[in-house]
Protein backbone atom coordinates (compact mmCIF):
# COMPACT_ATOMS: atom_id res chain seq x y z
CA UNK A 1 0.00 0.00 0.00
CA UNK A 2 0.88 3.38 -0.76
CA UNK A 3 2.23 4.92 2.60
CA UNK A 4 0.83 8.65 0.76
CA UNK A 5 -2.41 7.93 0.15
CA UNK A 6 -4.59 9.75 2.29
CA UNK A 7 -8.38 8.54 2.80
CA UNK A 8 -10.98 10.95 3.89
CA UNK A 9 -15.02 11.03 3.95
CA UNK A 10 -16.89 13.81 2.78
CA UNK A 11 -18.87 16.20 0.34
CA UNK A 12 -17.74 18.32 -2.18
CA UNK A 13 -18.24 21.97 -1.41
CA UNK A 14 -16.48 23.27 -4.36
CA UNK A 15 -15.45 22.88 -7.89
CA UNK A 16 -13.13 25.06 -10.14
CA UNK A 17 -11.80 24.54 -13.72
CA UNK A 18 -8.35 24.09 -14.01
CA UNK A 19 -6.11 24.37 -17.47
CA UNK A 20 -8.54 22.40 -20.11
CA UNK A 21 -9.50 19.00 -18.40
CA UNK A 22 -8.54 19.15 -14.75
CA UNK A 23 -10.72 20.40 -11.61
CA UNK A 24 -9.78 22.19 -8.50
CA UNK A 25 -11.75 20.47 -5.45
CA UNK A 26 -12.30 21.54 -2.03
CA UNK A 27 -13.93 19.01 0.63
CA UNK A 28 -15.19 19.33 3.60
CA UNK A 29 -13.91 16.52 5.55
CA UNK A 30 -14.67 14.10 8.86
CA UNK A 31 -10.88 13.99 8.87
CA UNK A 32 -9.00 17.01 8.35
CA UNK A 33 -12.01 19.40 7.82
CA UNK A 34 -11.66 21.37 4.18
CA UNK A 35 -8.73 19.75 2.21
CA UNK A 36 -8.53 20.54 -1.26
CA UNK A 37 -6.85 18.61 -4.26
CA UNK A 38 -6.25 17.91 -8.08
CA UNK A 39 -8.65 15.57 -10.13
CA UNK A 40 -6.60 15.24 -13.29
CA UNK A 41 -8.46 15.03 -16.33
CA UNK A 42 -11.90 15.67 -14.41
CA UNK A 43 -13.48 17.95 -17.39
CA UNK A 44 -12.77 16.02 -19.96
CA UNK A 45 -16.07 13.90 -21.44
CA UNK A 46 -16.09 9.90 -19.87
CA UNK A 47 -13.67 10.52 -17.53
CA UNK A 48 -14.03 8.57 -14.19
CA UNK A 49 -13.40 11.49 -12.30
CA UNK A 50 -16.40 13.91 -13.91
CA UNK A 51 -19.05 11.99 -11.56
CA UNK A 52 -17.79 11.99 -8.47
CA UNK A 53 -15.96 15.93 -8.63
CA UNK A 54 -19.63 17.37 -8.56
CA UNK A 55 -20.90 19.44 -6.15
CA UNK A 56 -22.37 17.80 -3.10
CA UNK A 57 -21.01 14.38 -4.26
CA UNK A 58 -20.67 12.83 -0.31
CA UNK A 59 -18.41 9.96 -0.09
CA UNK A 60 -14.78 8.22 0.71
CA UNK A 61 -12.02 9.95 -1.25
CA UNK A 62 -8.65 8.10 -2.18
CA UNK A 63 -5.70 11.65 -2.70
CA UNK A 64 -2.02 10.98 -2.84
CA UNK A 65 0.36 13.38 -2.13
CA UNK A 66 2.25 15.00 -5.19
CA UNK A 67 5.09 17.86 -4.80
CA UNK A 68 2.86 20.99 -3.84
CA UNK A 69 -0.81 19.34 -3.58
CA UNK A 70 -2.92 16.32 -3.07
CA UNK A 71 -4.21 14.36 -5.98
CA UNK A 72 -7.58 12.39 -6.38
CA UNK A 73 -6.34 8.77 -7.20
CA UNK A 74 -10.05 7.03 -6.52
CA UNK A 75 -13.34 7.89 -5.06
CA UNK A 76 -16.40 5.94 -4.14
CA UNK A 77 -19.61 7.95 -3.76
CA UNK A 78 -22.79 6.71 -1.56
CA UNK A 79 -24.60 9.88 -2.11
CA UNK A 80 -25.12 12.30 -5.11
CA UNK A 81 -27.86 14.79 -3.96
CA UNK A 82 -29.24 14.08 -7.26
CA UNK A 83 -32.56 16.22 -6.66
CA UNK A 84 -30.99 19.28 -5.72
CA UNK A 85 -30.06 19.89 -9.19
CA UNK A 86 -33.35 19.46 -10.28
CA UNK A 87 -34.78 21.95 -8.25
CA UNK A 88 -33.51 25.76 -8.31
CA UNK A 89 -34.78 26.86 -5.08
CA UNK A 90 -32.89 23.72 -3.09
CA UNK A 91 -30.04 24.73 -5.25
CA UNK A 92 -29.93 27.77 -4.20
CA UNK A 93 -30.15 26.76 -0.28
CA UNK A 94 -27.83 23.99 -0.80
CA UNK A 95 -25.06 26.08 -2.47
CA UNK A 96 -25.12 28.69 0.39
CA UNK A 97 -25.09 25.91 2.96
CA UNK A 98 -21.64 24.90 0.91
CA UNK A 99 -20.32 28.55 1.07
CA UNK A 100 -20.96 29.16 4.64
CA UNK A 101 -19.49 25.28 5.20
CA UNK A 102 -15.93 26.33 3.36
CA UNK A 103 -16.15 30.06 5.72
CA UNK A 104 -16.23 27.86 8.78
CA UNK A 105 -14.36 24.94 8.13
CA UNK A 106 -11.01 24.45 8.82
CA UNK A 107 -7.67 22.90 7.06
CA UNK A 108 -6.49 20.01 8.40
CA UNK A 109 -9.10 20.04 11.81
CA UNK A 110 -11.15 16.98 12.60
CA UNK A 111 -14.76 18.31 11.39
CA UNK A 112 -16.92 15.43 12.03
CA UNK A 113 -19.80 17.75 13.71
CA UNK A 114 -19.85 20.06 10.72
CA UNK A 115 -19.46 17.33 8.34
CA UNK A 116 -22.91 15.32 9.53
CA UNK A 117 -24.62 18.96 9.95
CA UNK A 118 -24.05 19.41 6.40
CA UNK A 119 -24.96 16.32 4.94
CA UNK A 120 -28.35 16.38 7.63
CA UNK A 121 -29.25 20.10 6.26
CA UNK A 122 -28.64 18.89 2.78
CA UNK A 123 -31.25 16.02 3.02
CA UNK A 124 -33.48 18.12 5.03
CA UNK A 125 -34.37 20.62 1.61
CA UNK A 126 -36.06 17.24 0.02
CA UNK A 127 -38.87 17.17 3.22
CA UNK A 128 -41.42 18.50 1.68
CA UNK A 129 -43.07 19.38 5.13
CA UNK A 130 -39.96 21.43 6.32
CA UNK A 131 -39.97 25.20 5.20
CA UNK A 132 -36.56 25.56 3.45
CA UNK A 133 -36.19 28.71 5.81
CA UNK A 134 -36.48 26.81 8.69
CA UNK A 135 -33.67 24.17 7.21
CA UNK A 136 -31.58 27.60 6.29
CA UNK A 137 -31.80 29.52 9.84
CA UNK A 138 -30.96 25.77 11.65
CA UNK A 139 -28.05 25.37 9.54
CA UNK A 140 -26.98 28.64 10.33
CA UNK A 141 -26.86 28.88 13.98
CA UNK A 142 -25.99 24.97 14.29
CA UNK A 143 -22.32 25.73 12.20
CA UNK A 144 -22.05 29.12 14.40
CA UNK A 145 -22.54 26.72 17.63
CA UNK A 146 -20.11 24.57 16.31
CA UNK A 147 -17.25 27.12 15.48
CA UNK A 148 -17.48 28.28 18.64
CA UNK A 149 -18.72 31.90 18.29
CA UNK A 150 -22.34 32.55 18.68
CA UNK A 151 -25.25 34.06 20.71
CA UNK A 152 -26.33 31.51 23.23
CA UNK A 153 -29.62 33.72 23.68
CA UNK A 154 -31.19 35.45 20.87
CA UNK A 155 -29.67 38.80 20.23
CA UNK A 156 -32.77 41.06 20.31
CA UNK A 157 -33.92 41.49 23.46
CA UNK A 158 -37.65 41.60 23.15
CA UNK A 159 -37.46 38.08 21.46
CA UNK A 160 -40.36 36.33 22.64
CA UNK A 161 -40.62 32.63 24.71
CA UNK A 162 -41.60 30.60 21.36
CA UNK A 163 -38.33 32.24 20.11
CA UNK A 164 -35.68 31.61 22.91
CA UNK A 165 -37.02 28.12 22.99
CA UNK A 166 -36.09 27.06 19.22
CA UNK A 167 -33.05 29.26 19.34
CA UNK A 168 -32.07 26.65 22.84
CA UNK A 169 -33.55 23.75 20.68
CA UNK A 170 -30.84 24.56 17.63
CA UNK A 171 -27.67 25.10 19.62
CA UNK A 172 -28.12 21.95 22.01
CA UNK A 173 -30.23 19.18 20.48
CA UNK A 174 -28.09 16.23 18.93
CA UNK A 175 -28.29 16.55 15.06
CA UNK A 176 -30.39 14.09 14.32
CA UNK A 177 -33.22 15.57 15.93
CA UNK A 178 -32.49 19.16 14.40
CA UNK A 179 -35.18 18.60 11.63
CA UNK A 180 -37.84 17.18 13.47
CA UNK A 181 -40.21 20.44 14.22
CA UNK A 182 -41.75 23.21 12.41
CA UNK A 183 -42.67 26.68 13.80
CA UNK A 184 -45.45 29.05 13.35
CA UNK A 185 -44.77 32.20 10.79
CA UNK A 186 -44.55 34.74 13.81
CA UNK A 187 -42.29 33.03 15.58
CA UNK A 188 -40.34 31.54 12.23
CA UNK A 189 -39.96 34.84 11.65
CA UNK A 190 -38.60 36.58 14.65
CA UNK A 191 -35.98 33.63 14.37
CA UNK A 192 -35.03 34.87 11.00
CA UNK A 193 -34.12 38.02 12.59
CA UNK A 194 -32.24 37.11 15.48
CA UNK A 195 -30.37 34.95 12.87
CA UNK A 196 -29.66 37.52 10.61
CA UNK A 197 -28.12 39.68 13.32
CA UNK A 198 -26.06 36.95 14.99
CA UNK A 199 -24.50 36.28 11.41
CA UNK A 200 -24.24 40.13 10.86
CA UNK A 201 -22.11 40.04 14.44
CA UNK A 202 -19.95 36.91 13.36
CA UNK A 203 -19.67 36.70 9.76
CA UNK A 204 -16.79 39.05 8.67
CA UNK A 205 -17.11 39.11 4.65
CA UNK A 206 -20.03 38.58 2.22
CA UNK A 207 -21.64 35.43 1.02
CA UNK A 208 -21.83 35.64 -2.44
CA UNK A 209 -24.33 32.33 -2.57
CA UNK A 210 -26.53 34.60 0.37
CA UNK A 211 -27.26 37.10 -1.98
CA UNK A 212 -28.42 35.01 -5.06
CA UNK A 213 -30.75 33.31 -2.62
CA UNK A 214 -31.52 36.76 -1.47
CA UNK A 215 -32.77 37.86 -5.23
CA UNK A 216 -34.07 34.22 -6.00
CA UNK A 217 -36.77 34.92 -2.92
């Protein structure tokens, strides 16, 4: 066995074009949080590589190490996302949920919290009976929680009971039980606005994905 071949789990949060045929990919990683690498030959039509370099591919990656950069040697892929594409309004939540994964993540830190949050808010935009907002403003204060830096109370003062008690909900339930409730519009949206203020406090450049889902609504 290869003594530099490095295997991580995890999704695809970004994709860039490189030269004619190859792709720049960033993951974000159980392992060592966002690692990027090489995927020679990735563009070009048939290659092995096209498939599993797409966005929110989720699965074990095979890199070795080259000179100045890792390499993708192999991949095997358990999850596509395949209906996000289909859809423009989960696109448009799923590729800010990538953009604020890659401002958070890490190089080279374990990341298995942020890791599962993602893939969890991911599947959460196919339940039809949660309100994509909902799945947005979870995801939001969940990777803030797990960075470290947030508001353990909501921000604005006057938020009401209903509000405090989802805000408590999101920063302390175990993932898997993030997506199991729904909230009324009043009180979805006084959450909105304690979330937009906490990210206003913490976020320290602009999301570019933010404001095409911004427009798109």
């Amino acid at each position: 066995m290869n003594s530099n071949i490095v295997e991580v789990t995890g999704i695809v949060i970004k994709s860039q074009p490189i030269g004619e045929q190859d792709k720049r990919i960033t993951l974000l990683t159980r392992e060592r949080g966002r690692l990027s690498f090489f995927a020679h030959g990735a563009r070009r039509p048939g290659n092995s590589f096209m498939g599993v370099t797409r966005l929110f591919a989720y699965g074990t990656f095979h890199l070795y190490e080259g000179r100045d950069s890792y390499n993708l040697q192999a991949a095997e892929i358990t999850n596509y996302f395949e209906d996000i594409p289909m859809n423009v309004e989960n696109t448009c939540y799923a590729s800010y949920f990538l953009e604020l994964a890659d401002y958070y993540a890490h190089e080279y830190v374990n990341e298995p919290q942020m890791l599962k949050l993602l893939y969890l808010s991911l599947t959460a935009l196919s339940k039809p009976s949660l309100p994509h907002e909902l799945t947005r403003r979870i995801f939001e204060l969940r990777i803030m929680v797990i960075d470290g830096t947030y508001d353990p109370e909501p921000p604005e003062k006057e938020a009401g009971e209903s509000c405090r008690f989802a805000w408590h909900y999101i920063c302390t339930s175990p993932l898997e039980k993030l997506y199991t409730f729904n909230l009324s519009d009043s009180v979805m949206k006084e959450l909105s606005a304690n979330a937009d203020r906490s990210l206003s406090r913490y976020v320290d450049r602009p999301i570019h994905s933010l404001q095409i889902l911004k427009e798109m609504l």
